[in-house]
C-alpha atoms as a PDB file:
ATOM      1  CA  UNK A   1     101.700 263.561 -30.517  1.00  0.00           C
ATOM      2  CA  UNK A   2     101.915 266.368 -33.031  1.00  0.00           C
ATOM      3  CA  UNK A   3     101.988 270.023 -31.609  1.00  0.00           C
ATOM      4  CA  UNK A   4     100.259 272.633 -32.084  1.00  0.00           C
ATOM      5  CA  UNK A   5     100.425 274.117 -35.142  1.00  0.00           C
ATOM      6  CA  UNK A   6     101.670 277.686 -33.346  1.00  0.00           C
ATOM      7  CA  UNK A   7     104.453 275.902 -31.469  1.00  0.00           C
ATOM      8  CA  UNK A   8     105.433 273.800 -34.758  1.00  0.00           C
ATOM      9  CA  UNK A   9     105.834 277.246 -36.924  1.00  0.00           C
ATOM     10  CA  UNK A  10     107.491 278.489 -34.024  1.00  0.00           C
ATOM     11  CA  UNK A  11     110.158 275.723 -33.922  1.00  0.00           C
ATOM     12  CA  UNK A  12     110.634 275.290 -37.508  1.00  0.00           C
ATOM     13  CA  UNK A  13     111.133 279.534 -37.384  1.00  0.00           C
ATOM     14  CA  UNK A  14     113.535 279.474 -34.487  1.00  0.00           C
ATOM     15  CA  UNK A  15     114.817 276.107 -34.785  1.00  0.00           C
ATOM     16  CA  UNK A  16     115.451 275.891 -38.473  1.00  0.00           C
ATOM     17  CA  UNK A  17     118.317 272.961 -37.996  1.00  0.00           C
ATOM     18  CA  UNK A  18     116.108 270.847 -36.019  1.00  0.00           C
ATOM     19  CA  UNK A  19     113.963 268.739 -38.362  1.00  0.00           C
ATOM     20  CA  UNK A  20     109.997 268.723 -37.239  1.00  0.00           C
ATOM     21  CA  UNK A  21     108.409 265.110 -36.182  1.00  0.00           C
ATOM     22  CA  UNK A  22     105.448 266.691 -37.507  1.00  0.00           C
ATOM     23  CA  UNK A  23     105.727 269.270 -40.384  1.00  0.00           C
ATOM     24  CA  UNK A  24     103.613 272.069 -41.343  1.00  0.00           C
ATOM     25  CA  UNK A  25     102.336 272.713 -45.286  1.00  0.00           C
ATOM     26  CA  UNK A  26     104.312 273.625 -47.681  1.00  0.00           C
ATOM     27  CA  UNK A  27     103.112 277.211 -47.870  1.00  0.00           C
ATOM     28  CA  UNK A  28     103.475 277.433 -44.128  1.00  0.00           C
ATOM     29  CA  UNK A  29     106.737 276.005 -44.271  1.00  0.00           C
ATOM     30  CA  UNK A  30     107.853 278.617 -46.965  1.00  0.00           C
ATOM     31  CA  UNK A  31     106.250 281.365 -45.348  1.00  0.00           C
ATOM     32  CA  UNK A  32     108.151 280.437 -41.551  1.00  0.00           C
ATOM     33  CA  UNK A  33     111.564 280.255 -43.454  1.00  0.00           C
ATOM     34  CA  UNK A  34     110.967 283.513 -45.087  1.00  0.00           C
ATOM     35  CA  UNK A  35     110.010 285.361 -41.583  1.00  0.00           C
ATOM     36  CA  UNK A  36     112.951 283.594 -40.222  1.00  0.00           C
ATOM     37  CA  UNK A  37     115.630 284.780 -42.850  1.00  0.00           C
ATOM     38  CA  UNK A  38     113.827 288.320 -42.668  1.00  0.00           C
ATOM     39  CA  UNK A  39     114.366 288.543 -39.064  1.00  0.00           C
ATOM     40  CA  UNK A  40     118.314 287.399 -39.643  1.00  0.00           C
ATOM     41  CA  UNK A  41     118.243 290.018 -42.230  1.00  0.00           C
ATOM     42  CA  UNK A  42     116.063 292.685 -41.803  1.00  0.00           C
ATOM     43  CA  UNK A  43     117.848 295.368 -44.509  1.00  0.00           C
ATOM     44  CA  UNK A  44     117.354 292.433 -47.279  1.00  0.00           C
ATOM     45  CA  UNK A  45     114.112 291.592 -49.379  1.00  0.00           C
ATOM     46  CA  UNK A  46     113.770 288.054 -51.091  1.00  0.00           C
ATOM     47  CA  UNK A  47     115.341 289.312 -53.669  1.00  0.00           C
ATOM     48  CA  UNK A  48     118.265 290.300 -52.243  1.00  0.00           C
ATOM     49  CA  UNK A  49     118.950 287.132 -51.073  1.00  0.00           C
ATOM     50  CA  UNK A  50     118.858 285.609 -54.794  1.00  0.00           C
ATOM     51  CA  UNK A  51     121.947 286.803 -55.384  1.00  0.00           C
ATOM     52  CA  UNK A  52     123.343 283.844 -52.779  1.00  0.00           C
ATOM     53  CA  UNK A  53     126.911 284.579 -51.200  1.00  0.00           C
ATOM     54  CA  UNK A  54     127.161 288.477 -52.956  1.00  0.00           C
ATOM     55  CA  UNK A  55     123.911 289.514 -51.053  1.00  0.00           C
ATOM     56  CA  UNK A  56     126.609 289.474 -47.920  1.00  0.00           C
ATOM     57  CA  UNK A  57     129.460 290.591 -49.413  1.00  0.00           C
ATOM     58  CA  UNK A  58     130.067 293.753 -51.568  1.00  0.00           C
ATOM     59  CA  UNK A  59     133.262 292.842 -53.183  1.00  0.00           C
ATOM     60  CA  UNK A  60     131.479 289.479 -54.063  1.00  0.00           C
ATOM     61  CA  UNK A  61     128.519 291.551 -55.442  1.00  0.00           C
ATOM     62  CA  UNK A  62     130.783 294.097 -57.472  1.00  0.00           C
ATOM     63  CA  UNK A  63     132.804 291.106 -59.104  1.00  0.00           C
ATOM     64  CA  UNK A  64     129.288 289.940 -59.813  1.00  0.00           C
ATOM     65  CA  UNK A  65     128.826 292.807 -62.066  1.00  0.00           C
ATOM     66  CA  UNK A  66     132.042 293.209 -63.733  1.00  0.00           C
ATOM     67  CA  UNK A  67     131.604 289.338 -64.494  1.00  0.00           C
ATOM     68  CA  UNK A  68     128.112 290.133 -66.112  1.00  0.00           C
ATOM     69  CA  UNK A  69     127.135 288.096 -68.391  1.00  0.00           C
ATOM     70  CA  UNK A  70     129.182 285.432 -67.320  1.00  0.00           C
ATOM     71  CA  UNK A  71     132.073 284.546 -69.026  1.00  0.00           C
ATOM     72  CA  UNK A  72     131.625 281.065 -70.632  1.00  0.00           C
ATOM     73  CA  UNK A  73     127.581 281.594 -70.385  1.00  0.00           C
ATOM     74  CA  UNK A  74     127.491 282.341 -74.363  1.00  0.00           C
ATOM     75  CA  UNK A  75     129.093 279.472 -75.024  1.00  0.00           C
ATOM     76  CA  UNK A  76     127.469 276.960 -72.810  1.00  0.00           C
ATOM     77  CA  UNK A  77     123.885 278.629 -73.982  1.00  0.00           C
ATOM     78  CA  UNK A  78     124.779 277.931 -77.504  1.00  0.00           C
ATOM     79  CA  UNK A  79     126.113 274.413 -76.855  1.00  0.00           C
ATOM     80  CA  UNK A  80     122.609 273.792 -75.053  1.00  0.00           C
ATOM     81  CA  UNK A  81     120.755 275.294 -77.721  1.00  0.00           C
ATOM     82  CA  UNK A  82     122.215 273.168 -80.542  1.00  0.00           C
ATOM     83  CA  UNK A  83     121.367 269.957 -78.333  1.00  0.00           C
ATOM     84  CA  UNK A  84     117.716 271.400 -77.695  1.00  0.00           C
ATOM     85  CA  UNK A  85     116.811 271.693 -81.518  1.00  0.00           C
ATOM     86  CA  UNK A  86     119.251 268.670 -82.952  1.00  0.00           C
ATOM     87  CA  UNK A  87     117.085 266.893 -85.047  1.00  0.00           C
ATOM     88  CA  UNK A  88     116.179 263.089 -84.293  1.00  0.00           C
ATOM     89  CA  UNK A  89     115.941 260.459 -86.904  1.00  0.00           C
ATOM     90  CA  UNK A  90     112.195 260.708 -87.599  1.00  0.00           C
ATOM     91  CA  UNK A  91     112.519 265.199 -87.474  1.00  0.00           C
ATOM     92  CA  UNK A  92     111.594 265.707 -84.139  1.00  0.00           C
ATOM     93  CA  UNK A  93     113.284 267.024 -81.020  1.00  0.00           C
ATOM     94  CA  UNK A  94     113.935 268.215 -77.727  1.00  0.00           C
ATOM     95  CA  UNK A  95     112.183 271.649 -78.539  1.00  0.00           C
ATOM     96  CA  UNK A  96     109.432 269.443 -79.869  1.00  0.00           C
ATOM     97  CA  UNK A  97     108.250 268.032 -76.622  1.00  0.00           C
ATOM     98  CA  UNK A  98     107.440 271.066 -74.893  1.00  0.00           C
ATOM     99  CA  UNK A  99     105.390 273.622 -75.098  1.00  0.00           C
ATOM    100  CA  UNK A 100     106.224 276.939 -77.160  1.00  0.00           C
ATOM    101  CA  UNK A 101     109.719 275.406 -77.885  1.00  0.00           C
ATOM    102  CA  UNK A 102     110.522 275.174 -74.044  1.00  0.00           C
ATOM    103  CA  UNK A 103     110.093 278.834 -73.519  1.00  0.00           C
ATOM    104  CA  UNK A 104     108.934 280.285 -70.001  1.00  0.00           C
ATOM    105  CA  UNK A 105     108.554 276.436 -68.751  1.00  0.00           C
ATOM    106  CA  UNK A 106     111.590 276.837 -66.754  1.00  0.00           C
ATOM    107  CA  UNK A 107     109.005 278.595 -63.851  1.00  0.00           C
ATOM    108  CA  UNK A 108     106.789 275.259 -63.172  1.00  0.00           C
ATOM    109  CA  UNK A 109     109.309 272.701 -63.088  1.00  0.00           C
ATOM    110  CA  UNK A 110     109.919 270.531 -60.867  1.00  0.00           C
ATOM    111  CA  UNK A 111     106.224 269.497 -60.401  1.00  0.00           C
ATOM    112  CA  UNK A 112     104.468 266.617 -59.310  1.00  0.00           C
ATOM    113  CA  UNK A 113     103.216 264.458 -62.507  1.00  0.00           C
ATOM    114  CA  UNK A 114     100.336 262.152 -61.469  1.00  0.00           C
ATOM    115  CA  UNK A 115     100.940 260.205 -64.813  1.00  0.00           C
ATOM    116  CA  UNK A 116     103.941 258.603 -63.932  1.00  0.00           C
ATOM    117  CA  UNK A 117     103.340 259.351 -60.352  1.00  0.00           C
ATOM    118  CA  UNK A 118     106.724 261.128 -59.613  1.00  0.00           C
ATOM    119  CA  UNK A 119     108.518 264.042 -58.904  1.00  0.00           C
ATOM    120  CA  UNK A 120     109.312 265.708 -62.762  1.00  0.00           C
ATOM    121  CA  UNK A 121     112.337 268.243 -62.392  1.00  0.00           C
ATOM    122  CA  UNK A 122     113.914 269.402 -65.913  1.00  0.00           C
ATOM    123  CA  UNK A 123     116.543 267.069 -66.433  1.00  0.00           C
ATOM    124  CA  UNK A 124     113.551 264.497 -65.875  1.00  0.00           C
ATOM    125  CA  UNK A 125     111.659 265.969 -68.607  1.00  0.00           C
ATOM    126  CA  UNK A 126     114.193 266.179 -70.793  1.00  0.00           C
ATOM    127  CA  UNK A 127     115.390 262.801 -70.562  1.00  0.00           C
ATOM    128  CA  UNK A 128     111.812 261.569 -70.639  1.00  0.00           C
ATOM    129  CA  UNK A 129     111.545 262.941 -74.462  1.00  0.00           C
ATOM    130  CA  UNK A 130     114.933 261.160 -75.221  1.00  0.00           C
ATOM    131  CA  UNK A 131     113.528 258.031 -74.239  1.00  0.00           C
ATOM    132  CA  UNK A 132     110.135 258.526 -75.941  1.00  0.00           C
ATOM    133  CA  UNK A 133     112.467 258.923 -78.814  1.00  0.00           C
ATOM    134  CA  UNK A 134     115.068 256.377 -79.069  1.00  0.00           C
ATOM    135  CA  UNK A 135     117.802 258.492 -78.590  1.00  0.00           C
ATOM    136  CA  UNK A 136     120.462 258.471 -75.755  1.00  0.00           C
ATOM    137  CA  UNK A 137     119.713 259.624 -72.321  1.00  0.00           C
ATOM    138  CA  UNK A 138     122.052 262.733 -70.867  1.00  0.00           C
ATOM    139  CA  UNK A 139     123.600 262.298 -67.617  1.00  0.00           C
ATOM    140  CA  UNK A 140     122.280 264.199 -65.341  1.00  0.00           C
ATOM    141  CA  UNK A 141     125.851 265.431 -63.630  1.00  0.00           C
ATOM    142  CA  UNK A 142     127.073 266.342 -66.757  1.00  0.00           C
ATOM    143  CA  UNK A 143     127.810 270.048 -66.707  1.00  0.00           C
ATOM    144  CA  UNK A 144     128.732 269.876 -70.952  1.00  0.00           C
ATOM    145  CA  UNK A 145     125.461 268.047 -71.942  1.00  0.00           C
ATOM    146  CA  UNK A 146     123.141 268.752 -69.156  1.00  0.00           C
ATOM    147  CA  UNK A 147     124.090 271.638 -67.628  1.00  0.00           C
ATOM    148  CA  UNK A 148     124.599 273.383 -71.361  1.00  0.00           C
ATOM    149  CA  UNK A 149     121.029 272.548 -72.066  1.00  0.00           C
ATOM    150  CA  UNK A 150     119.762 273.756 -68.751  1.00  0.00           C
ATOM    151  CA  UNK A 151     121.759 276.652 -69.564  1.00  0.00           C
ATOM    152  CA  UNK A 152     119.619 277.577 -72.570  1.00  0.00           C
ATOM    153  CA  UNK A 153     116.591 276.339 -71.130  1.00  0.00           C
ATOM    154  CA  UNK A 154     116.485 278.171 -68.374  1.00  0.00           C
ATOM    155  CA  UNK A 155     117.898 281.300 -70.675  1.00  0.00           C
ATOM    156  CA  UNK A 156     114.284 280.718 -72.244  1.00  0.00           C
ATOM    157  CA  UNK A 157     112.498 281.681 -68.840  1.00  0.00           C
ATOM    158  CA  UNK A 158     114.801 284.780 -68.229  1.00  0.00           C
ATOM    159  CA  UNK A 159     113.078 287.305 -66.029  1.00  0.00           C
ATOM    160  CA  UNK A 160     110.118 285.237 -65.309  1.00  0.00           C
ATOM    161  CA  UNK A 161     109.221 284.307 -61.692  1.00  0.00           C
ATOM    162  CA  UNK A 162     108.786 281.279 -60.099  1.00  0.00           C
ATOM    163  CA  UNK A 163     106.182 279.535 -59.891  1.00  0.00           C
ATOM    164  CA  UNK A 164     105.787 275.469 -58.181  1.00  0.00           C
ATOM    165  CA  UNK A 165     103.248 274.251 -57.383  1.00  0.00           C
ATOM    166  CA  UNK A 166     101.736 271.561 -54.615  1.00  0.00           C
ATOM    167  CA  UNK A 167      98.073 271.493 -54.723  1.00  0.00           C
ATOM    168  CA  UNK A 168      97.804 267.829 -54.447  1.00  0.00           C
ATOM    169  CA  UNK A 169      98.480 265.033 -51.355  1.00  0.00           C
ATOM    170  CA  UNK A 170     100.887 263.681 -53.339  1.00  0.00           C
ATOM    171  CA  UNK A 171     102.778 266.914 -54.232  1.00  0.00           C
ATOM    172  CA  UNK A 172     102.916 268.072 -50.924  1.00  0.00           C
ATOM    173  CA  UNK A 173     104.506 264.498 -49.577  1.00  0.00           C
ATOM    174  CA  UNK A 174     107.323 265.516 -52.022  1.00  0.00           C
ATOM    175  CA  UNK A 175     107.973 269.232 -50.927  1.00  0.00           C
ATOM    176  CA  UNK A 176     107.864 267.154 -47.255  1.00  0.00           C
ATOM    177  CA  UNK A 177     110.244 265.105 -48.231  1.00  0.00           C
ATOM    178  CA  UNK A 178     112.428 267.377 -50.029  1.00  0.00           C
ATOM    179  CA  UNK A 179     112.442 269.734 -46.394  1.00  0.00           C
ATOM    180  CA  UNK A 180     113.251 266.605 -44.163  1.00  0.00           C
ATOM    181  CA  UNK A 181     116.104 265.579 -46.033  1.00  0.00           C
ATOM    182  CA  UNK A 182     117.442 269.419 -46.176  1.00  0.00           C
ATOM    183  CA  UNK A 183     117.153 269.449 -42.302  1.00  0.00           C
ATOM    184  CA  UNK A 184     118.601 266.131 -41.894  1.00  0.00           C
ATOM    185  CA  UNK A 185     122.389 265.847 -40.128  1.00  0.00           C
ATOM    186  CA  UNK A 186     124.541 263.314 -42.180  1.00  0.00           C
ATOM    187  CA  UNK A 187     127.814 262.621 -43.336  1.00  0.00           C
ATOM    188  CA  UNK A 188     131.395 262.779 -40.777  1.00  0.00           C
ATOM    189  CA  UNK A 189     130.638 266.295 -39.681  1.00  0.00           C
ATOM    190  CA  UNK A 190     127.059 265.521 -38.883  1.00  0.00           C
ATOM    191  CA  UNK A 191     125.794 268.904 -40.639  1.00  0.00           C
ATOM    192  CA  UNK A 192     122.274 269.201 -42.622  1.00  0.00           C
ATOM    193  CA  UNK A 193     122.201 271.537 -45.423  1.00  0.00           C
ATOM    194  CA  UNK A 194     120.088 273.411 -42.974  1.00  0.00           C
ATOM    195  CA  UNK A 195     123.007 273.919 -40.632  1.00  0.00           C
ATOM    196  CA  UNK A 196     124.469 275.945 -42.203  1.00  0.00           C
ATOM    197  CA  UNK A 197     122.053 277.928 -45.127  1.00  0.00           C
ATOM    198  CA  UNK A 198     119.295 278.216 -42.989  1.00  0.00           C
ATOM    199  CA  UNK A 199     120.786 279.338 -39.524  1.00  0.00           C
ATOM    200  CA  UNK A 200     123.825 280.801 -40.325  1.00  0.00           C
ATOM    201  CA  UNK A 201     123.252 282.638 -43.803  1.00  0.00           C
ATOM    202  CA  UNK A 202     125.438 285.400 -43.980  1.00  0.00           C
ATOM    203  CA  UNK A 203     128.213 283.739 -41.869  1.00  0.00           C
ATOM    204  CA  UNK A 204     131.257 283.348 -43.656  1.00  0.00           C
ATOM    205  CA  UNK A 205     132.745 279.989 -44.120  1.00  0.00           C
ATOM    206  CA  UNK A 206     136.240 280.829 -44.980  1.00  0.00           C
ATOM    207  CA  UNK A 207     136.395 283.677 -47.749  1.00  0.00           C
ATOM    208  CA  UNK A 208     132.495 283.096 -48.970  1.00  0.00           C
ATOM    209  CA  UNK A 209     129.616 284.308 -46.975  1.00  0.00           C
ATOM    210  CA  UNK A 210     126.971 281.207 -47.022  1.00  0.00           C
ATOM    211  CA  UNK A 211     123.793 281.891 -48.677  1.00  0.00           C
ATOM    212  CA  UNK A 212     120.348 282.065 -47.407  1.00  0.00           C
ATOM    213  CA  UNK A 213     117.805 279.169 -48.545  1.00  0.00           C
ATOM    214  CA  UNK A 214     115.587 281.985 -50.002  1.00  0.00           C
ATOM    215  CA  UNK A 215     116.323 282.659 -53.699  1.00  0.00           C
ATOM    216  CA  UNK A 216     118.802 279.369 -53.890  1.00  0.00           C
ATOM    217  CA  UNK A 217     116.541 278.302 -57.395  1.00  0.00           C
ATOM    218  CA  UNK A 218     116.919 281.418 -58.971  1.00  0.00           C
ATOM    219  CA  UNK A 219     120.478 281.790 -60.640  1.00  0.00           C
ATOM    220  CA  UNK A 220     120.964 277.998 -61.548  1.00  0.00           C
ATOM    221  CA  UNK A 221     122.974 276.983 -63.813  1.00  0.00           C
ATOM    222  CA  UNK A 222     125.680 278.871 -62.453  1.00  0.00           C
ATOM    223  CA  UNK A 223     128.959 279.278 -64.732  1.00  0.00           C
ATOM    224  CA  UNK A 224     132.272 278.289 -63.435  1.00  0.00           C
ATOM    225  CA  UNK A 225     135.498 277.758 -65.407  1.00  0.00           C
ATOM    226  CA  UNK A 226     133.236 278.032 -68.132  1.00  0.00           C
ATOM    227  CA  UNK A 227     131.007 275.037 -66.824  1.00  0.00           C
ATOM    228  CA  UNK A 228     127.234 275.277 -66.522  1.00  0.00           C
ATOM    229  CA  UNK A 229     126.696 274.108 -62.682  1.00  0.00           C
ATOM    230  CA  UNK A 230     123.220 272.764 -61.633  1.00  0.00           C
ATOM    231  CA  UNK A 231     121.367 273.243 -58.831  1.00  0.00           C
ATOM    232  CA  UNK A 232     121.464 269.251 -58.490  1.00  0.00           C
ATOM    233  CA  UNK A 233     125.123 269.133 -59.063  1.00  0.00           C
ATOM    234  CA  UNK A 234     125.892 271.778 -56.393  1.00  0.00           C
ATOM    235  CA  UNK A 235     123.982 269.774 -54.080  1.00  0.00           C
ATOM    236  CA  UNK A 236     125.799 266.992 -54.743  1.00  0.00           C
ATOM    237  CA  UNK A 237     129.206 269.073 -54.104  1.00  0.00           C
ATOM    238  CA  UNK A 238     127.742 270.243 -50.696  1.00  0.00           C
ATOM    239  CA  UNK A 239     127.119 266.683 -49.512  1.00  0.00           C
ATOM    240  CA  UNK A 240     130.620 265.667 -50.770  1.00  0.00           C
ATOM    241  CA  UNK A 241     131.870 269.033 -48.570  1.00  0.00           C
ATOM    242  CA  UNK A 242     129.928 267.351 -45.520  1.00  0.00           C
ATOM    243  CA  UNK A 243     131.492 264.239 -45.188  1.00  0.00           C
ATOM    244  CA  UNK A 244     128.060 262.390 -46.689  1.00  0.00           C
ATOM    245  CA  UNK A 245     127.927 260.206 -49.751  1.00  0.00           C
ATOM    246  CA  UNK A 246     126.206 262.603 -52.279  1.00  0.00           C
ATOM    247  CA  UNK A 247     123.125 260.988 -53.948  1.00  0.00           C
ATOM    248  CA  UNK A 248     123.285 259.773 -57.334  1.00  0.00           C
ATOM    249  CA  UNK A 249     122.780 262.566 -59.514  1.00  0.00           C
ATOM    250  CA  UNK A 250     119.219 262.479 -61.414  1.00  0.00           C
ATOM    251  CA  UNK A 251     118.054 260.267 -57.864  1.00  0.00           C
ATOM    252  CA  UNK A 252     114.270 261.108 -56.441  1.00  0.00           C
ATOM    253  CA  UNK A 253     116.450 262.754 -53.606  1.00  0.00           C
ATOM    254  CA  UNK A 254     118.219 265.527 -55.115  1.00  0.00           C
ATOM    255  CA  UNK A 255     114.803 265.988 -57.161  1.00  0.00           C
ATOM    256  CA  UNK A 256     113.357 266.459 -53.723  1.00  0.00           C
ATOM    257  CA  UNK A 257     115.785 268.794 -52.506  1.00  0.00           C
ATOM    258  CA  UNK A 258     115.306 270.860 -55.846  1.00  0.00           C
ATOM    259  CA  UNK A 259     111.329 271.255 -55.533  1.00  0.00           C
ATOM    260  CA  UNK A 260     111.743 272.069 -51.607  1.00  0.00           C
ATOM    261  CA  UNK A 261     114.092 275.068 -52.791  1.00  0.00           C
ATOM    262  CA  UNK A 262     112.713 275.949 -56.175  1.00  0.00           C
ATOM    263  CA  UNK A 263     109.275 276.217 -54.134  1.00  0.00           C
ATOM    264  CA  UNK A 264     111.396 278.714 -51.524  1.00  0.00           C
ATOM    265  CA  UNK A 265     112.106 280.700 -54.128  1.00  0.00           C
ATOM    266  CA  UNK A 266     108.149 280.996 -55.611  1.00  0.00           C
ATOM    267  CA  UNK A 267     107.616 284.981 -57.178  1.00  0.00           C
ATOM    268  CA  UNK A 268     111.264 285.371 -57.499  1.00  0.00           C
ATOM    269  CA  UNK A 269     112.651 285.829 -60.864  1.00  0.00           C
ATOM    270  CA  UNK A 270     114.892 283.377 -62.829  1.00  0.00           C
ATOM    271  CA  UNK A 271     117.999 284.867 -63.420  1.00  0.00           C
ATOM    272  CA  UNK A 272     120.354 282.217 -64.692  1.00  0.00           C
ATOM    273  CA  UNK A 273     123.993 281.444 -65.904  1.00  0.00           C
ATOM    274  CA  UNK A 274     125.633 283.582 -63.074  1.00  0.00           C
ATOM    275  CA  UNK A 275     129.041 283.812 -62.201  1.00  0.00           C
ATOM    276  CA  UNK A 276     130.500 281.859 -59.904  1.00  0.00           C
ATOM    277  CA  UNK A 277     134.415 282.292 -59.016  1.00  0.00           C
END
């Protein structure tokens, strides 16, 4: 029998681990998970909390500047541009599919399309054009194809806040989906995402302070070793770290997973190709 909907705000506030047999809206959902991180941090805004591991930790957060703009994010923005406007046989291309050359789109995505009746993150979209097209698909998990082009992409939308959207039935059965599978416990050590981002935020786990749910969508792709790291590949790293089999990368899963946190992080402003060590 499904609770009421005080005492099932209530648990998903307090309880944030637990997954809920019957779950609030998605703006309800967002709005318990933002009391509840406020209350765990009450000296940090949403903002703040975009800025992952270094909102906790001030030598992380001063290396963060030094390493500003990230070293390798030139480069991977450049590679991504030059696959964004390569030409196809008949003179169209990437840029070509989108509106305004893929600028500012970054914001909406992933969205529900009721055309093909899925969940459409980026790397969906993109590969959607290639296909329209003829030409060959990127993987997904590739941080020199994918992740360069998400790189520049995203570069596109620099500054400008988030904004997902659910609206529909459909759209809101993803976001669902997207928040059961973050509060699921899988994998050897029996952790959910959750377990650790949403109830101990701030804790460190070794040397790195664990970052808070809230603001998760806003730096991605992240640069490391001069890679361009996706939200979905970072994921899939986490679920490797838990002892679970990570999903395939480009699955309806991890696109889940990215619309429940990319809609967490609605208003906030993209800020991608960040450091990481």
């Amino acid at each position: 029998m499904p609770f009421p909907d005080r005492i099932r705000l209530a648990a998903l506030a307090l309880a944030l681990a637990i997954p809920l047999a019957a779950a609030a809206g998605a703006e309800e959902v967002r709005s318990a998970i933002l009391a509840a991180q406020k209350e765990r941090h009450p000296s940090l805004a949403s903002a703040d909390l975009a800025a992952g591991s270094a909102a906790f930790d001030p030598a992380r957060r001063d290396q963060a500047e030094v390493n500003r703009p990230a070293p390798g994010a030139a480069e991977a923005i450049e590679a991504g541009r030059k696959i964004w406007t390569r030409k196809f046989a008949k003179g169209k291309s990437l840029a070509g599919c989108f509106p305004n050359g893929g600028r500012r789109i970054a914001t909406a995505y992933p969205q529900y399309d009721p055309r093909v009746k899925r969940l459409v993150t980026l790397e969906t979209a993109i590969n959607q054009c290639l296909k329209t097209h003829g030409q060959p698909l990127l993987e997904a998990g590739d941080a020199q194809t994918m992740g360069a082009v998400l790189a520049y992409l995203r570069s596109l939308a620099q500054g400008q806040k988030i904004s997902v959207r659910t609206g529909t039935a459909p759209a809101e059965a993803a976001f669902e989906e997207g928040r059961r599978i973050y509060f699921t416990r899988m994998g050897q050590q029996n952790y959910s995402c959750a377990s650790c981002h949403a109830r101990h935020s701030g804790s460190f786990f070794g040397d790195t302070a664990i970052p808070s749910p809230v603001g998760t969508a806003t730096q991605w792709p992240f640069l490391q070793g001069g890679r361009a790291v996706t939200l979905q590949m970072r994921l899939r790293e986490c679920l490797d770290r838990m002892g679970a089999a990570p999903f395939p990368a480009g699955s309806d899963e991890l696109a889940h997973l990215d619309f429940f946190l990319t809609y967490l992080s609605n208003g906030l402003p993209i800020r991608p190709n960040a450091w990481r060590p």
